[in-house]
N, C-alpha and C. Protein backbone atom coordinates (compact mmCIF):
# COMPACT_ATOMS: atom_id res chain seq x y z
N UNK A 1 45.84 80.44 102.20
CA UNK A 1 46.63 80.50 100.99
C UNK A 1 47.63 81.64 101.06
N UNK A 2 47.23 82.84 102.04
CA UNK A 2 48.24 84.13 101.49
C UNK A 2 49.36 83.56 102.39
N UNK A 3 48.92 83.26 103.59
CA UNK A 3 50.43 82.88 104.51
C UNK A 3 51.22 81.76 103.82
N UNK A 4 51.08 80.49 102.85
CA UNK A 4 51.61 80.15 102.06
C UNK A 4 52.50 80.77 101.28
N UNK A 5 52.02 81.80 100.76
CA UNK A 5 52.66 82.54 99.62
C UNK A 5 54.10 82.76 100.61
N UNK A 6 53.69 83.70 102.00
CA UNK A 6 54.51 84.65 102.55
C UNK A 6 55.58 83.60 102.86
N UNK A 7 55.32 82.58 103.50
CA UNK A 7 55.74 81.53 103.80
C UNK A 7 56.97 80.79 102.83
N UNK A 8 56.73 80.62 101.28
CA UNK A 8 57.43 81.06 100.49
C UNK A 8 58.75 81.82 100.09
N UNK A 9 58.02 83.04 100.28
CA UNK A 9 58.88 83.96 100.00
C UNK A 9 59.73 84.44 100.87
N UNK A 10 59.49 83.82 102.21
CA UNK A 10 60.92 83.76 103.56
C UNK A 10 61.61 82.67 102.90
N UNK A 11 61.15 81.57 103.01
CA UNK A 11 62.05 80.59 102.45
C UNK A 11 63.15 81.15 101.42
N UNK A 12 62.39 81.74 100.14
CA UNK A 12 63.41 82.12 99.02
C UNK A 12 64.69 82.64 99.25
N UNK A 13 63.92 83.68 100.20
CA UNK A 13 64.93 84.77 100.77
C UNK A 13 66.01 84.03 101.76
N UNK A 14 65.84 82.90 102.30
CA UNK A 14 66.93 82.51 103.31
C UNK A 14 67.76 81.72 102.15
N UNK A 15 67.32 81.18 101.24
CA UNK A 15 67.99 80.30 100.44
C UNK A 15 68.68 81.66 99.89
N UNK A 16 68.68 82.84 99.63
CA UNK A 16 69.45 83.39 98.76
C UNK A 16 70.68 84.05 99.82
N UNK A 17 70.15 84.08 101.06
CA UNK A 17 71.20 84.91 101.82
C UNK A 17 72.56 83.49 102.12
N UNK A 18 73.30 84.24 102.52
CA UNK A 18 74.64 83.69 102.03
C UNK A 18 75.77 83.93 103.58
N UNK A 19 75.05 84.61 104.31
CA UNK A 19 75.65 84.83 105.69
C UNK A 19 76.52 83.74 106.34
N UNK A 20 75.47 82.65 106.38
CA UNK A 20 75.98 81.33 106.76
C UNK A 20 76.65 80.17 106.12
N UNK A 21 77.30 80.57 104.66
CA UNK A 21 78.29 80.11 104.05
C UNK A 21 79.69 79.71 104.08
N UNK A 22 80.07 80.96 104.77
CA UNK A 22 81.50 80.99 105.31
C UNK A 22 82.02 80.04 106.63
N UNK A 23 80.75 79.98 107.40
CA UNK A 23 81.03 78.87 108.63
C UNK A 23 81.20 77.84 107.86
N UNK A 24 80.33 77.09 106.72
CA UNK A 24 80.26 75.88 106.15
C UNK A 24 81.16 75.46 105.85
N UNK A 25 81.84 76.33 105.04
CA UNK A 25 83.74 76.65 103.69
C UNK A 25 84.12 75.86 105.22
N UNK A 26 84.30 76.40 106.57
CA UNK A 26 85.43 76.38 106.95
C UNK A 26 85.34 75.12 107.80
N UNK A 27 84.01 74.23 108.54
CA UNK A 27 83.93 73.04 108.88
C UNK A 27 84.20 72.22 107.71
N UNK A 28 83.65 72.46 106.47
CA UNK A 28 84.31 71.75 105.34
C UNK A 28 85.64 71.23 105.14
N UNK A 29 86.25 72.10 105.69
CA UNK A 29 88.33 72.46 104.97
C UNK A 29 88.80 71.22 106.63
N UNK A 30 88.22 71.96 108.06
CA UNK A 30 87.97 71.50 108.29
C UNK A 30 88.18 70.14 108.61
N UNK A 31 87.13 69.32 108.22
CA UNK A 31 86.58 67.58 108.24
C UNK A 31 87.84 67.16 107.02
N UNK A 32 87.75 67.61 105.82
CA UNK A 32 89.03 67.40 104.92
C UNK A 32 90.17 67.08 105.43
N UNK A 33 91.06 68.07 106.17
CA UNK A 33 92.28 68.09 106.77
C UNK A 33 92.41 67.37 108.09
N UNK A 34 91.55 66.92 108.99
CA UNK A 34 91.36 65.86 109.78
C UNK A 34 91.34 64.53 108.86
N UNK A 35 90.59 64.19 107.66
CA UNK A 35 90.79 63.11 107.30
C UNK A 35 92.02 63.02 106.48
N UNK A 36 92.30 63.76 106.05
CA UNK A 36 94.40 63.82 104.87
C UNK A 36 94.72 62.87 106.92
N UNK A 37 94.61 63.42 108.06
CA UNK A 37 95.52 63.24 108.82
C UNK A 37 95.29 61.51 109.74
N UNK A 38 93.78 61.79 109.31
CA UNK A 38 93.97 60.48 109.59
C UNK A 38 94.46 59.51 108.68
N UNK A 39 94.11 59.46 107.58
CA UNK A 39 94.60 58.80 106.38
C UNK A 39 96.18 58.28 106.07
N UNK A 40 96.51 60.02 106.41
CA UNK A 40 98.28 59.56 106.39
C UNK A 40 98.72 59.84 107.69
N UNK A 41 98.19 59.00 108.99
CA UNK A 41 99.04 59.40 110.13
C UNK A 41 100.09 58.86 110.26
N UNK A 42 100.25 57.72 109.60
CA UNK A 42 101.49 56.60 110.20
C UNK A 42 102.66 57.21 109.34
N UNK A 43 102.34 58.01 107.89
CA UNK A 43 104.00 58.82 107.04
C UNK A 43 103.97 59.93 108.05
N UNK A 44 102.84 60.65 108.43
CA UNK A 44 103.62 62.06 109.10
C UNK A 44 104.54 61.73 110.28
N UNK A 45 103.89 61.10 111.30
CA UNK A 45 104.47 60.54 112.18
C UNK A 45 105.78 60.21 111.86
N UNK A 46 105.99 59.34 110.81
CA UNK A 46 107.90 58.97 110.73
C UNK A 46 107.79 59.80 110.13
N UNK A 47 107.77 61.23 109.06
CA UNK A 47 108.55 62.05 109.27
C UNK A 47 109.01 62.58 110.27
N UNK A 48 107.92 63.22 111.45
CA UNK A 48 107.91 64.10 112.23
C UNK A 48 109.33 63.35 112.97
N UNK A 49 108.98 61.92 113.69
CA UNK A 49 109.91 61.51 114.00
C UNK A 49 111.43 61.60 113.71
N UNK A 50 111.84 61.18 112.11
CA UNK A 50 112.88 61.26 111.09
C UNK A 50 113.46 63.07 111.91
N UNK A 51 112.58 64.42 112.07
CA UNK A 51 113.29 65.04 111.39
C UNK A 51 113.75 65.13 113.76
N UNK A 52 112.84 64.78 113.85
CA UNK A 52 113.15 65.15 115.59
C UNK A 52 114.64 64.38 115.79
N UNK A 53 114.63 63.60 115.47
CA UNK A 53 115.93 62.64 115.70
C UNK A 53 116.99 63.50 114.85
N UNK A 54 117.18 63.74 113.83
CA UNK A 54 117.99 64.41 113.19
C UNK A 54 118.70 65.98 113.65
N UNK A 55 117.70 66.53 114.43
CA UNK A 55 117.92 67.73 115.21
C UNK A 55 118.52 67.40 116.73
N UNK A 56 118.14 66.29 117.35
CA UNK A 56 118.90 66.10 118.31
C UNK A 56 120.25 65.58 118.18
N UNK A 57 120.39 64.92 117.19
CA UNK A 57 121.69 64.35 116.66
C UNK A 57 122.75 65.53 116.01
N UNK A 58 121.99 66.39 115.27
CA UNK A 58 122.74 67.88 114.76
C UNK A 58 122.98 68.78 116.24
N UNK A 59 122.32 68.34 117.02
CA UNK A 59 122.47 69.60 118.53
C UNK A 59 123.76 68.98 118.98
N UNK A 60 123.87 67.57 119.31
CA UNK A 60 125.10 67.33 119.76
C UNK A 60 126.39 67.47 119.49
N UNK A 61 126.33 67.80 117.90
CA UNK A 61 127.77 67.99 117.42
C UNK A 61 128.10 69.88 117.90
N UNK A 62 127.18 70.32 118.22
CA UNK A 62 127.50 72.05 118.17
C UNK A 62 127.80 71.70 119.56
């Protein structure tokens, strides 16, 4: 029964520490911003495209 208790009261204590939070935030943000990119790959893409073409076309006149 007492190693129960102790047993316990590690547990509590890991649930309260907070160390390993900040890794989480940031695989979180993360998995998010991989899916915005998969989601909208086909608009970024023709932008990206749109503005590449536009800069090679502005280089030629200088």
């Amino acid at each position: 029964m007492e190693k129960t208790k102790s047993d316990l009261k590690g547990f509590r204590q890991f649930l309260r520490e907070e160390d390993g939070m900040g890794t989480v935030e940031v695989i979180l943000i993360i998995v998010v911003l991989v899916g915005l990119v998969v989601i909208f790959k086909d608009q970024v893409t023709k932008i990206v495209n749109d503005l590449f073409s536009k800069i090679s076309k502005q280089t030629g006149k200088i």
